[in-house]
N, C-alpha and C. Protein backbone atom coordinates (compact mmCIF):
# COMPACT_ATOMS: atom_id res chain seq x y z
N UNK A 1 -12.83 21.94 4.33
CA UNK A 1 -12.20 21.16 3.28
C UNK A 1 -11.54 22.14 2.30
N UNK A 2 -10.33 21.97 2.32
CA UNK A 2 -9.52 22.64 1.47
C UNK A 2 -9.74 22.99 -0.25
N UNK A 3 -9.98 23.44 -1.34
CA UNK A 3 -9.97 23.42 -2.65
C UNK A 3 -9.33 22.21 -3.19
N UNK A 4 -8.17 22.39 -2.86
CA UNK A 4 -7.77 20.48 -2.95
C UNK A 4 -8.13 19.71 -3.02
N UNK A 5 -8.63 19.64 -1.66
CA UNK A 5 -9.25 18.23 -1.50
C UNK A 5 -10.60 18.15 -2.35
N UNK A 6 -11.54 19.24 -2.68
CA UNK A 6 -12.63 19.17 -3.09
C UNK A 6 -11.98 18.53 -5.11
N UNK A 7 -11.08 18.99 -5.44
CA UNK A 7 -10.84 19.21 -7.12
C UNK A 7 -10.84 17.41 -6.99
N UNK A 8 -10.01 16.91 -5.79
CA UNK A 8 -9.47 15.46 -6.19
C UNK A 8 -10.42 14.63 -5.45
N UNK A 9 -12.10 14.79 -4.92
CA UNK A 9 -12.88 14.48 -4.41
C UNK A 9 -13.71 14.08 -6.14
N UNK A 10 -13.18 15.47 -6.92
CA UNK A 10 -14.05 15.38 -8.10
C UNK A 10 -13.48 14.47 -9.09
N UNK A 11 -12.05 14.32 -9.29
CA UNK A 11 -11.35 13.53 -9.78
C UNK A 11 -11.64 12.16 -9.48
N UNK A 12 -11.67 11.84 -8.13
CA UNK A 12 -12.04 10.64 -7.96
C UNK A 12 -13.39 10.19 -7.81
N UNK A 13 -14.00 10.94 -7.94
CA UNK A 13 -15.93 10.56 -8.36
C UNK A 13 -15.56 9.92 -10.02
N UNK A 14 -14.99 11.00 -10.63
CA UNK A 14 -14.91 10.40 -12.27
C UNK A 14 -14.30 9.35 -12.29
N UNK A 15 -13.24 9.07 -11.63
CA UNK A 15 -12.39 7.62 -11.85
C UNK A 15 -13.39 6.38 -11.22
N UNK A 16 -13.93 6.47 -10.26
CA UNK A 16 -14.90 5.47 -9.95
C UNK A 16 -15.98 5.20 -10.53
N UNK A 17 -16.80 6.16 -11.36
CA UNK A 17 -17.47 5.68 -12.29
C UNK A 17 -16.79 4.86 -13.77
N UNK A 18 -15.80 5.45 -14.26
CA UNK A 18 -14.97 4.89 -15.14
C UNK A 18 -14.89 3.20 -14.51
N UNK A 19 -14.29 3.38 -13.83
CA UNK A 19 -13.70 1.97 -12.86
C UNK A 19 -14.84 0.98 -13.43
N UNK A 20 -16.01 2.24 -12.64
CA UNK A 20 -17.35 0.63 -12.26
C UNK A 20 -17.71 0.63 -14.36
N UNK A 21 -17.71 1.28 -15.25
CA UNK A 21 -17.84 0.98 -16.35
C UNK A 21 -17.05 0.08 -17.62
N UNK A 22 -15.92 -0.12 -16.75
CA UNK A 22 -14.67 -1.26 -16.99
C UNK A 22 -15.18 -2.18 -16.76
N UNK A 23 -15.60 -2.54 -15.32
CA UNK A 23 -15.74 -3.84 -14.52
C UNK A 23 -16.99 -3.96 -14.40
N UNK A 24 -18.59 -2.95 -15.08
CA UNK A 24 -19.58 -3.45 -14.71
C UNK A 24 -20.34 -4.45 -15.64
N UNK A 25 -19.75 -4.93 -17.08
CA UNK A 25 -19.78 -5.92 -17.87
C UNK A 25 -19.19 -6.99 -17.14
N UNK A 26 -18.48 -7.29 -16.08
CA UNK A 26 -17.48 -8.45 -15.97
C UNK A 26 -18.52 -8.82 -14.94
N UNK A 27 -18.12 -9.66 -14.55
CA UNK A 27 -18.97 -10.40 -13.09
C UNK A 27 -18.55 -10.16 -11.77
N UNK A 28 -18.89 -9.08 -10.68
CA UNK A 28 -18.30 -8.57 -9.83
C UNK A 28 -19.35 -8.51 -8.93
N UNK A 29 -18.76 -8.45 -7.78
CA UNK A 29 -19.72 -8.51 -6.83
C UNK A 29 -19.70 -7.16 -6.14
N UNK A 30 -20.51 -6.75 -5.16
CA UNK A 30 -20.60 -5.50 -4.83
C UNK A 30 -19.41 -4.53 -4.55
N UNK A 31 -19.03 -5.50 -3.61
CA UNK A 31 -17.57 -4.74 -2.72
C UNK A 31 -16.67 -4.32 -3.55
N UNK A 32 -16.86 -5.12 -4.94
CA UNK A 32 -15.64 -4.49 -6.05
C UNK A 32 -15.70 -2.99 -6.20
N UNK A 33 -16.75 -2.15 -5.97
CA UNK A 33 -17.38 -0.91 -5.92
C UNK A 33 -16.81 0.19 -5.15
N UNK A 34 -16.41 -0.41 -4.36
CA UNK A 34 -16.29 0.31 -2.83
C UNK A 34 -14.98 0.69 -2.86
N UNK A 35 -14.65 2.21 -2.67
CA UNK A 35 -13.25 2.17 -1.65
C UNK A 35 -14.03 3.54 -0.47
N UNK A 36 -12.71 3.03 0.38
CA UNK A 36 -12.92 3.61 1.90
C UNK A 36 -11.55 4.42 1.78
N UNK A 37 -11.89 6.09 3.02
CA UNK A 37 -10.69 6.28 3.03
C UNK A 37 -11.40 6.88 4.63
N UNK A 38 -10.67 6.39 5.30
CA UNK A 38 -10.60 6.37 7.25
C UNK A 38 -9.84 6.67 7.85
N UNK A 39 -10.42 7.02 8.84
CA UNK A 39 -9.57 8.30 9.94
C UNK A 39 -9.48 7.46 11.25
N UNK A 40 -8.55 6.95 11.44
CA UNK A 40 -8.54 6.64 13.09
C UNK A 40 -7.68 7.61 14.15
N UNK A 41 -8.24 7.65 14.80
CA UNK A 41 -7.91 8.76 15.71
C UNK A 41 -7.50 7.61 17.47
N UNK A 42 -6.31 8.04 17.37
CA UNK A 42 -6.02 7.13 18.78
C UNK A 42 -5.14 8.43 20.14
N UNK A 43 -5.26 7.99 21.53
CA UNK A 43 -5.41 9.14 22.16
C UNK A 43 -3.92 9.56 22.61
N UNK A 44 -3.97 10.98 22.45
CA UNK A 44 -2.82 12.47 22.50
C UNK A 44 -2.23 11.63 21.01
N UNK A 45 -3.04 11.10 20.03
CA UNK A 45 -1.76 11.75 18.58
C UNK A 45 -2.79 11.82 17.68
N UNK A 46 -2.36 12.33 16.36
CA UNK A 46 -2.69 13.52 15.08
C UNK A 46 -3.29 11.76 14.66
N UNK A 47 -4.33 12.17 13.64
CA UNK A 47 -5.09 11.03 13.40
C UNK A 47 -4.19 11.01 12.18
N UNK A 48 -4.58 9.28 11.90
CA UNK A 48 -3.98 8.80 10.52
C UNK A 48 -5.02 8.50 9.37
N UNK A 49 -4.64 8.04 8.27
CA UNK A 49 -5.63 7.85 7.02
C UNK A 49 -5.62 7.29 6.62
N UNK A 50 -6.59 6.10 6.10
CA UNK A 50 -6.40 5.14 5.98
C UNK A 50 -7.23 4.82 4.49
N UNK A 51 -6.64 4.29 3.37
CA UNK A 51 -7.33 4.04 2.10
C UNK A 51 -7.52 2.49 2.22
N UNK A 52 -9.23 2.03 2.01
CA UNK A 52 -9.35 0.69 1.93
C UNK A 52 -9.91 0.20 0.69
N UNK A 53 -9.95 -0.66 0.30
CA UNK A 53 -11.10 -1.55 -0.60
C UNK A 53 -10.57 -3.34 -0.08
N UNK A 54 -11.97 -3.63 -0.17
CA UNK A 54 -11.87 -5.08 0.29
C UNK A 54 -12.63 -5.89 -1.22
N UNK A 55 -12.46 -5.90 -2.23
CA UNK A 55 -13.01 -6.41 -3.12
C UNK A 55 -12.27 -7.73 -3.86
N UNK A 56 -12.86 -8.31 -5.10
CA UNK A 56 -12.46 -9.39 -5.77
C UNK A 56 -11.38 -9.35 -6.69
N UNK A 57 -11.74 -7.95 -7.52
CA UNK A 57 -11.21 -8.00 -8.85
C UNK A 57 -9.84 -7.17 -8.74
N UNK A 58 -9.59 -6.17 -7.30
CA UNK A 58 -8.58 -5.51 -7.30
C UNK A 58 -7.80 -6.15 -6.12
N UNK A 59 -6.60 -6.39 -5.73
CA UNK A 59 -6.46 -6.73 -4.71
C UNK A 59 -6.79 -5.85 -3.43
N UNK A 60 -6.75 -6.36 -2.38
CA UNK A 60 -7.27 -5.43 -1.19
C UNK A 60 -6.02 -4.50 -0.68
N UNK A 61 -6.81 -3.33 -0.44
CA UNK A 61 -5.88 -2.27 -0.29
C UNK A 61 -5.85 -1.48 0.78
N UNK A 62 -4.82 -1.21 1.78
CA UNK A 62 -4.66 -1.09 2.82
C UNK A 62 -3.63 -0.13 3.11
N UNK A 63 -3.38 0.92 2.84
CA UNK A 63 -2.61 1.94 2.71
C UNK A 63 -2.63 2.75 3.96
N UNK A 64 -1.47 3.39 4.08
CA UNK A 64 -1.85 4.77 5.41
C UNK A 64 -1.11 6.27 5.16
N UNK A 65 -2.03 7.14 5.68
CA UNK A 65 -1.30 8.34 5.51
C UNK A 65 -1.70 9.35 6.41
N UNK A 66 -0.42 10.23 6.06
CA UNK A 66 -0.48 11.72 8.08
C UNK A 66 -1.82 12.17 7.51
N UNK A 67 -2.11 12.38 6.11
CA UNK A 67 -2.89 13.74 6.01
C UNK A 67 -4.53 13.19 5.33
N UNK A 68 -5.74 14.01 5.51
CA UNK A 68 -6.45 13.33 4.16
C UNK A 68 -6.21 13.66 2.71
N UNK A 69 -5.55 14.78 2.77
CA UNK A 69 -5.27 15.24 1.22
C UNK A 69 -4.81 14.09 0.34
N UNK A 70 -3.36 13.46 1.65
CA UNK A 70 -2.37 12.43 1.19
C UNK A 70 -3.16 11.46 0.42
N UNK A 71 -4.03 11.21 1.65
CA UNK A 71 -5.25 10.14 1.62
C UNK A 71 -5.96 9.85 0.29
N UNK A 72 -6.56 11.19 -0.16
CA UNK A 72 -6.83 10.89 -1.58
C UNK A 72 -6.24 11.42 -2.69
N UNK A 73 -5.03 11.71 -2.64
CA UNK A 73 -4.35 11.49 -3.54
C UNK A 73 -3.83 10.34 -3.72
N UNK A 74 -3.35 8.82 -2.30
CA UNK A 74 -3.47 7.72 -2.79
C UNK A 74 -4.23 6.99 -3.44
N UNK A 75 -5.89 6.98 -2.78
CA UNK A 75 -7.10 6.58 -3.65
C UNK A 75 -7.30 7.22 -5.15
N UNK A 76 -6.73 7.97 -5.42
CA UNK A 76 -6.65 8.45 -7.08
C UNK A 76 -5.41 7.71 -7.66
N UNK A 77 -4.24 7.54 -7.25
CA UNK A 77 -3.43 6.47 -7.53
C UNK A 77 -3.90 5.04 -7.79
N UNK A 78 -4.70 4.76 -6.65
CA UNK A 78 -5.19 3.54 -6.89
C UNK A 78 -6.01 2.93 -7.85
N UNK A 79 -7.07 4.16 -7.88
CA UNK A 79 -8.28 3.95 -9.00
C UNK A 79 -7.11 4.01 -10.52
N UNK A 80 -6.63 4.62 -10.59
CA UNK A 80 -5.98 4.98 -11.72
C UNK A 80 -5.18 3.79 -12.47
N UNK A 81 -4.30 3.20 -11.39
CA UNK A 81 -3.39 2.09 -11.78
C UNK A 81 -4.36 0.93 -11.88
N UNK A 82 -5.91 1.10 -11.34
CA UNK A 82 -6.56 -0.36 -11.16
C UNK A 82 -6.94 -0.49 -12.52
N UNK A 83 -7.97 0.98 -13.34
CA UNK A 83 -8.05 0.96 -14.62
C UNK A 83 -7.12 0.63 -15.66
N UNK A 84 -6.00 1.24 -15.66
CA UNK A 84 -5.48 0.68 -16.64
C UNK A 84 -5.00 -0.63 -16.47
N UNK A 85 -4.92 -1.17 -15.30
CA UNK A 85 -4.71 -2.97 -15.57
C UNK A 85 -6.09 -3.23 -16.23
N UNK A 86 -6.90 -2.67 -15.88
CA UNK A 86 -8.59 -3.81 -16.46
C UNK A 86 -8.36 -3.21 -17.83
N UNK A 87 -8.17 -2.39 -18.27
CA UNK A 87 -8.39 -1.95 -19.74
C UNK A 87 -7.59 -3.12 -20.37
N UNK A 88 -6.49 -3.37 -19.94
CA UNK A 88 -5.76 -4.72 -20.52
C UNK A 88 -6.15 -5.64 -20.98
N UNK A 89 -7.23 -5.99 -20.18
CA UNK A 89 -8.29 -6.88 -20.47
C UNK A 89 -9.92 -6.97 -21.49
């Protein structure tokens, strides 16, 4: 794992606690908690990446990318834009 990936592994630990401290006053159910970022690997090509969350309060998110770096640098996008909509609130 690249330095990269580890700085924005750390970045996005902090944004998900933030997240769940937005939304853990509101009424949410587990899955609101959760994001996924997945590797499918299909045969003779370069695997892809896949950012998920299946929850209530954010819409569900289904993204893809060549790289994992890409990968979570989308899931830091995501967490990011999800907070400041809830702060709105």
């Amino acid at each position: 794992m690249s330095a990269k990936e580890i700085s924005l592994i750390e970045e996005i630990t902090k944004l998900t606690e933030e997240r769940y401290q937005i939304i853990g006053s509101q009424h949410h159910k587990d899955r609101d908690c959760h994001f996924y970022v997945e590797t499918k690997w299909s045969y003779g090509y370069p695997p892809k990446f896949f950012v998920t969350h299946d929850g209530y309060i954010l819409r569900d998110v289904y993204e893809e990318f060549d790289t994992y770096e890409e990968a979570l640098q989308g899931l830091k996008k995501v967490l990011e834009e999800s907070i400041e909509e809830e702060k709105k609130y």
